[in-house]
PDB file of N, CA and C in Angstrom:
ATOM      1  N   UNK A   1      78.669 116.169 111.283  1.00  0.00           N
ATOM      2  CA  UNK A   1      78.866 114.742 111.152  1.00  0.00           C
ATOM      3  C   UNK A   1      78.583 114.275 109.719  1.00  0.00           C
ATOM      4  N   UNK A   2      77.294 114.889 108.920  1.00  0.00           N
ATOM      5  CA  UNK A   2      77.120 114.536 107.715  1.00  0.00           C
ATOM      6  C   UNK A   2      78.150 114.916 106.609  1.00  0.00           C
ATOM      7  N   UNK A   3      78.934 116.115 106.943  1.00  0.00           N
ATOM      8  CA  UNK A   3      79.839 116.573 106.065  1.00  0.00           C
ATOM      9  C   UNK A   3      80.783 115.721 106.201  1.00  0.00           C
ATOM     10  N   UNK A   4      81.749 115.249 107.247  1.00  0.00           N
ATOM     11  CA  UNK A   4      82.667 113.731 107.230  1.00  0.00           C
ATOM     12  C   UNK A   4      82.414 112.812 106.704  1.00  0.00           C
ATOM     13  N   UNK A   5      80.781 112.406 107.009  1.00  0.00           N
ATOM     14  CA  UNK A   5      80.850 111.186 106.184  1.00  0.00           C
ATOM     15  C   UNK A   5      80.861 111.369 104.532  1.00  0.00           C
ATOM     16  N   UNK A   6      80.283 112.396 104.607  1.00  0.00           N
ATOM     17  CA  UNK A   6      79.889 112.879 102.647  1.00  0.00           C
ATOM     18  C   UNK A   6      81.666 112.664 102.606  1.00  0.00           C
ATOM     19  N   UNK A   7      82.684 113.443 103.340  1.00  0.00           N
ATOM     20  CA  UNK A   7      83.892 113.686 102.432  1.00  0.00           C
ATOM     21  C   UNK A   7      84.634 112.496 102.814  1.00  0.00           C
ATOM     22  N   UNK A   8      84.199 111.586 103.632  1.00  0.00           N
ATOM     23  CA  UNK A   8      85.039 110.270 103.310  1.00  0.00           C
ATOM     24  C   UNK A   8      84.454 109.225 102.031  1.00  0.00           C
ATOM     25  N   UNK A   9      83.206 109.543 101.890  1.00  0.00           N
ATOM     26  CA  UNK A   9      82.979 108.609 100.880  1.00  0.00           C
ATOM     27  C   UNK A   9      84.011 108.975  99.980  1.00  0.00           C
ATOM     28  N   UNK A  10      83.649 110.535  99.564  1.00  0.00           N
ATOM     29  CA  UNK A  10      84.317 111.334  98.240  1.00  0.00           C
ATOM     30  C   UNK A  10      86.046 110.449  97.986  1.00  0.00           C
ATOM     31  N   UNK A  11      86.415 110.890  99.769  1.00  0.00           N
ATOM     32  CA  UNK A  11      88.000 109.864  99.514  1.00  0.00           C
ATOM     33  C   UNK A  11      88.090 108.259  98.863  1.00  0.00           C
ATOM     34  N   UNK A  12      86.590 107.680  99.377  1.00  0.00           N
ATOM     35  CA  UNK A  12      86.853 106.510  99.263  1.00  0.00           C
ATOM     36  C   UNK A  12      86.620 106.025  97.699  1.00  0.00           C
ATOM     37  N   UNK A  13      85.533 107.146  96.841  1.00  0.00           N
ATOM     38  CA  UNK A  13      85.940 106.751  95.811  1.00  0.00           C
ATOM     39  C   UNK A  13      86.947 107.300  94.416  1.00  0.00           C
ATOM     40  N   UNK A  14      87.248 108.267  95.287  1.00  0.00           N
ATOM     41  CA  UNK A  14      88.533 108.821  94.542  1.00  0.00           C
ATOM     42  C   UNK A  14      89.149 107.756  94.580  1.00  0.00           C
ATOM     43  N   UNK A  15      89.890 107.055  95.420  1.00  0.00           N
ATOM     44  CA  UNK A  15      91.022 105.516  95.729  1.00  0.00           C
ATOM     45  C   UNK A  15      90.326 104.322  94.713  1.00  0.00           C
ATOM     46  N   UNK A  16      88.853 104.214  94.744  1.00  0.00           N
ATOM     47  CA  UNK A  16      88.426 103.575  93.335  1.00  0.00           C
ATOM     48  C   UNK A  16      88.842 103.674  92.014  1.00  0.00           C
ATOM     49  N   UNK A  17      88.691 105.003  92.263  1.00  0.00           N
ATOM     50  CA  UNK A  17      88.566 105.382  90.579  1.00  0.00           C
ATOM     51  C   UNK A  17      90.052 105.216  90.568  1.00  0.00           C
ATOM     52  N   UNK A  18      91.125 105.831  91.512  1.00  0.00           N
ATOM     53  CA  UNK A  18      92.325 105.590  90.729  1.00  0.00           C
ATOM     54  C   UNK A  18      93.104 103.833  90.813  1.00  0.00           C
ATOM     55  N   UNK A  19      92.112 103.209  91.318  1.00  0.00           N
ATOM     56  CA  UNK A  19      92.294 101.860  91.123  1.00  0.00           C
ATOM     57  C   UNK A  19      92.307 101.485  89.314  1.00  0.00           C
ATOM     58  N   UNK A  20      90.727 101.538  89.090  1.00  0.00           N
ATOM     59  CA  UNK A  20      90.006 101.515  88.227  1.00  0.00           C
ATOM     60  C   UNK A  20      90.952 101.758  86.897  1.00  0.00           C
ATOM     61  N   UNK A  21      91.306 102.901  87.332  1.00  0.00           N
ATOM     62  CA  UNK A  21      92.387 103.693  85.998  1.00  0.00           C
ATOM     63  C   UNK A  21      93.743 102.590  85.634  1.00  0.00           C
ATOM     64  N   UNK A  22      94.141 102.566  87.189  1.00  0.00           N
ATOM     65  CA  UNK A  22      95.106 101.742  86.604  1.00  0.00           C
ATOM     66  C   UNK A  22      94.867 100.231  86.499  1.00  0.00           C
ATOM     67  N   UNK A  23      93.778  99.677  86.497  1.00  0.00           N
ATOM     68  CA  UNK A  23      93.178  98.584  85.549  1.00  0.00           C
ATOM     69  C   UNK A  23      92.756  98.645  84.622  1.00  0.00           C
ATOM     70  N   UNK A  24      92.114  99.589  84.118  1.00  0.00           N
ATOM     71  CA  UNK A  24      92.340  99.954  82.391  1.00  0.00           C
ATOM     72  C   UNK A  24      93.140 100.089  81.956  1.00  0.00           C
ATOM     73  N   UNK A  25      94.255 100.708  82.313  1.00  0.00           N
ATOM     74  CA  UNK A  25      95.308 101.559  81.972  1.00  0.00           C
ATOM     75  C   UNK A  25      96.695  99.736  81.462  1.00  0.00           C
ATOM     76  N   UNK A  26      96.262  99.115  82.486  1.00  0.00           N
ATOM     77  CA  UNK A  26      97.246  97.587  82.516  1.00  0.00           C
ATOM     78  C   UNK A  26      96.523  96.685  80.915  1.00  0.00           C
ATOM     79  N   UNK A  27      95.135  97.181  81.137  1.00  0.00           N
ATOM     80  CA  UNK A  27      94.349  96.227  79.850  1.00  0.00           C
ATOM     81  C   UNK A  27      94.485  96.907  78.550  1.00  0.00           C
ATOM     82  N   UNK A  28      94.914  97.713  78.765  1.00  0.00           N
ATOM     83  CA  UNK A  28      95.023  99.069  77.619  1.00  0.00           C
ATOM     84  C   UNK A  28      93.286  99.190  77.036  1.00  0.00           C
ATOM     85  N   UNK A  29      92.487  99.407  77.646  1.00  0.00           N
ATOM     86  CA  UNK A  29      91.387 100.309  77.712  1.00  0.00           C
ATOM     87  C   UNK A  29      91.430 101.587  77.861  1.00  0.00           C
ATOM     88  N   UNK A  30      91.425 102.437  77.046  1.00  0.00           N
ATOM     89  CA  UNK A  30      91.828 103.576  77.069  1.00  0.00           C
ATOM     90  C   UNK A  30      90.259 104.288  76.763  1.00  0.00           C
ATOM     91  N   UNK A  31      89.427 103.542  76.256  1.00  0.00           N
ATOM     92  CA  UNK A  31      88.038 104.603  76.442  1.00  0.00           C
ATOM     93  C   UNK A  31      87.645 104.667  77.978  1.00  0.00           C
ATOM     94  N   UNK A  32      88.209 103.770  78.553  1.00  0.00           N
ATOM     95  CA  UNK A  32      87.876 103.681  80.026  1.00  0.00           C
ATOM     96  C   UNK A  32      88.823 104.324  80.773  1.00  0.00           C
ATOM     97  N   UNK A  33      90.215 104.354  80.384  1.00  0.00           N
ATOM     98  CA  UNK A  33      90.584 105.516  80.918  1.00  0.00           C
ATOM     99  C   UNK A  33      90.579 106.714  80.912  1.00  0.00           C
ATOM    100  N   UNK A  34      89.788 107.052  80.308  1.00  0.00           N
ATOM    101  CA  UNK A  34      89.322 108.591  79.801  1.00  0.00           C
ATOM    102  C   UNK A  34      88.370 108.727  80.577  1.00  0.00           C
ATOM    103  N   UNK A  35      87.523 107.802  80.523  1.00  0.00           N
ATOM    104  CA  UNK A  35      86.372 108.543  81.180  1.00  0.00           C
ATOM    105  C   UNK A  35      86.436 108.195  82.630  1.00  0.00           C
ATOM    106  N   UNK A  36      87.227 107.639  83.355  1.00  0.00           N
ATOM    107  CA  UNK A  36      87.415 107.167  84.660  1.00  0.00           C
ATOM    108  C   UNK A  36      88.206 108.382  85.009  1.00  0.00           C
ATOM    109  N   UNK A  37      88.956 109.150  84.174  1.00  0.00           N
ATOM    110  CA  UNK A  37      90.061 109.973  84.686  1.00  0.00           C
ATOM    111  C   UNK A  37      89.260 111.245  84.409  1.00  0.00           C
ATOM    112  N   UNK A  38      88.166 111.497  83.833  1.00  0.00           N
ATOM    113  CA  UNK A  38      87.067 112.622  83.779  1.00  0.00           C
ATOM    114  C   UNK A  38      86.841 113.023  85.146  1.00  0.00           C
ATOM    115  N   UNK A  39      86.059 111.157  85.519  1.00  0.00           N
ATOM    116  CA  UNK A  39      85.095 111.285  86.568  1.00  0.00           C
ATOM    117  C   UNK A  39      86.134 111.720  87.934  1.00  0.00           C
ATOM    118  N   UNK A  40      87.139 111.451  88.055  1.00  0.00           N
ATOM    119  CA  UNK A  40      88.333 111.567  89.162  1.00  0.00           C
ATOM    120  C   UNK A  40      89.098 112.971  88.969  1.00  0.00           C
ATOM    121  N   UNK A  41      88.890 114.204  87.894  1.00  0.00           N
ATOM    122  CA  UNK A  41      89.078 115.528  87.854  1.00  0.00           C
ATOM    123  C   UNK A  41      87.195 116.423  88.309  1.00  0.00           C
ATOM    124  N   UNK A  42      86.830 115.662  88.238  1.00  0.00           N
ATOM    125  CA  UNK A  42      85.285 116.357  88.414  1.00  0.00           C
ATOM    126  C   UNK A  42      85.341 116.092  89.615  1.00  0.00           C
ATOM    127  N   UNK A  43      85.857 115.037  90.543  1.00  0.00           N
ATOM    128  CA  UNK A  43      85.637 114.552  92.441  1.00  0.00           C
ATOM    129  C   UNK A  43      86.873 115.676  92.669  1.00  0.00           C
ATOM    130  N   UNK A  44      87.745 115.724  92.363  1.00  0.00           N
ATOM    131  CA  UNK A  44      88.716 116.668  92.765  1.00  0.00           C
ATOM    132  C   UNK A  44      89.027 117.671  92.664  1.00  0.00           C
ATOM    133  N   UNK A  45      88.401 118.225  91.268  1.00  0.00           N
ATOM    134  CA  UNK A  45      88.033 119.507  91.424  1.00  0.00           C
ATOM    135  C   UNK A  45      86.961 120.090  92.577  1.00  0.00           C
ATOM    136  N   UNK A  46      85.989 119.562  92.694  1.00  0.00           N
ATOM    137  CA  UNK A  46      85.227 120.091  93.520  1.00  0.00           C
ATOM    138  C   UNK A  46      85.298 119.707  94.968  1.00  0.00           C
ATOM    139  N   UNK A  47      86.512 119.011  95.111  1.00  0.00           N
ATOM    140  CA  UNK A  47      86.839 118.561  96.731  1.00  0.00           C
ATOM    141  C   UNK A  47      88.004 120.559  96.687  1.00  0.00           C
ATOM    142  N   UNK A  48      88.705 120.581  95.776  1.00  0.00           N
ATOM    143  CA  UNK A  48      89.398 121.762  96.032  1.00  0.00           C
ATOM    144  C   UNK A  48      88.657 123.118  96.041  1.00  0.00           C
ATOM    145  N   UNK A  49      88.062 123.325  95.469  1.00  0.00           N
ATOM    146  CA  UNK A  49      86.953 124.470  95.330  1.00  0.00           C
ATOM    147  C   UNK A  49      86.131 124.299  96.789  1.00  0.00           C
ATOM    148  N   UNK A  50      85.482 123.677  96.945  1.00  0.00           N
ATOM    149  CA  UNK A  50      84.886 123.186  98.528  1.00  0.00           C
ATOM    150  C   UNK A  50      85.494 123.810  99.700  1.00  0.00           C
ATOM    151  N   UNK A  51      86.823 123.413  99.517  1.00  0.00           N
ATOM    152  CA  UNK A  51      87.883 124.188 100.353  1.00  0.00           C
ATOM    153  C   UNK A  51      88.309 124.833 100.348  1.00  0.00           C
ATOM    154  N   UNK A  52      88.457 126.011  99.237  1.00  0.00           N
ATOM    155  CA  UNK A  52      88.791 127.463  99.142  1.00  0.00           C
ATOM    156  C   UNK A  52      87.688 128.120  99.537  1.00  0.00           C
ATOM    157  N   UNK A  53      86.513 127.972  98.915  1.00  0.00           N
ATOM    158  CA  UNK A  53      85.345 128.585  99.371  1.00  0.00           C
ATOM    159  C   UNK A  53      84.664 128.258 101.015  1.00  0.00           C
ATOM    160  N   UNK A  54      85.015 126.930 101.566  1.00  0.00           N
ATOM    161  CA  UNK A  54      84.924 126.886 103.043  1.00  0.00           C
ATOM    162  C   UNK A  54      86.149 127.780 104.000  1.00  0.00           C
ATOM    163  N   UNK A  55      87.208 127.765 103.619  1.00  0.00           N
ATOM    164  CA  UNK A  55      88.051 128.197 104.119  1.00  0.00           C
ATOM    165  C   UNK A  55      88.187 129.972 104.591  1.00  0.00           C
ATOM    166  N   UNK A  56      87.149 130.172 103.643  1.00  0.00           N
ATOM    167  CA  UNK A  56      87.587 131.596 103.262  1.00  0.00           C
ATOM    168  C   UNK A  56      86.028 132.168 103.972  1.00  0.00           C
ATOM    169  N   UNK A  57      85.583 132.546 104.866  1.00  0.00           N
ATOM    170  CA  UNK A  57      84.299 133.361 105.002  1.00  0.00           C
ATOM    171  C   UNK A  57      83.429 134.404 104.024  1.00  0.00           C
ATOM    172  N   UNK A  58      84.468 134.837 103.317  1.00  0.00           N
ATOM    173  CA  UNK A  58      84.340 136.177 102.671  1.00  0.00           C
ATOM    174  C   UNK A  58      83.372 135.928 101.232  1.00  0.00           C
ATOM    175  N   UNK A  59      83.603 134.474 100.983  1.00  0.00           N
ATOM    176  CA  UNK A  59      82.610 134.093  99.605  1.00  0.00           C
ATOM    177  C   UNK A  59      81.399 134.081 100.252  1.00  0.00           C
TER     178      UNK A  59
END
């Protein structure tokens, strides 16, 4: 049950951040889109890794 809720937050602020982006992105803030688009390869990288390594028993 704790792992659902952990990976819906994760969804819910992935959908932030790519809000976020494209409100910088409209203001042309671009130090903010950099680092908003950091923080949204660091949630998604490790949502994919999570799942190769859950998926797989053998790790």
């Amino acid at each position: 049950m704790e792992e659902v809720r952990k990976e819906n937050e994760k969804r819910e602020r992935i959908l932030e951040l790519k809000e976020a982006i494209k409100k910088a992105e409209a203001e042309w803030n671009t130090s903010d889109v950099e680092k908003l688009k950091k923080e949204l390869r660091g949630l998604t990288n490790e949502s994919f890794l999570t799942k190769i390594f859950k998926s797989d028993g053998r790790y």
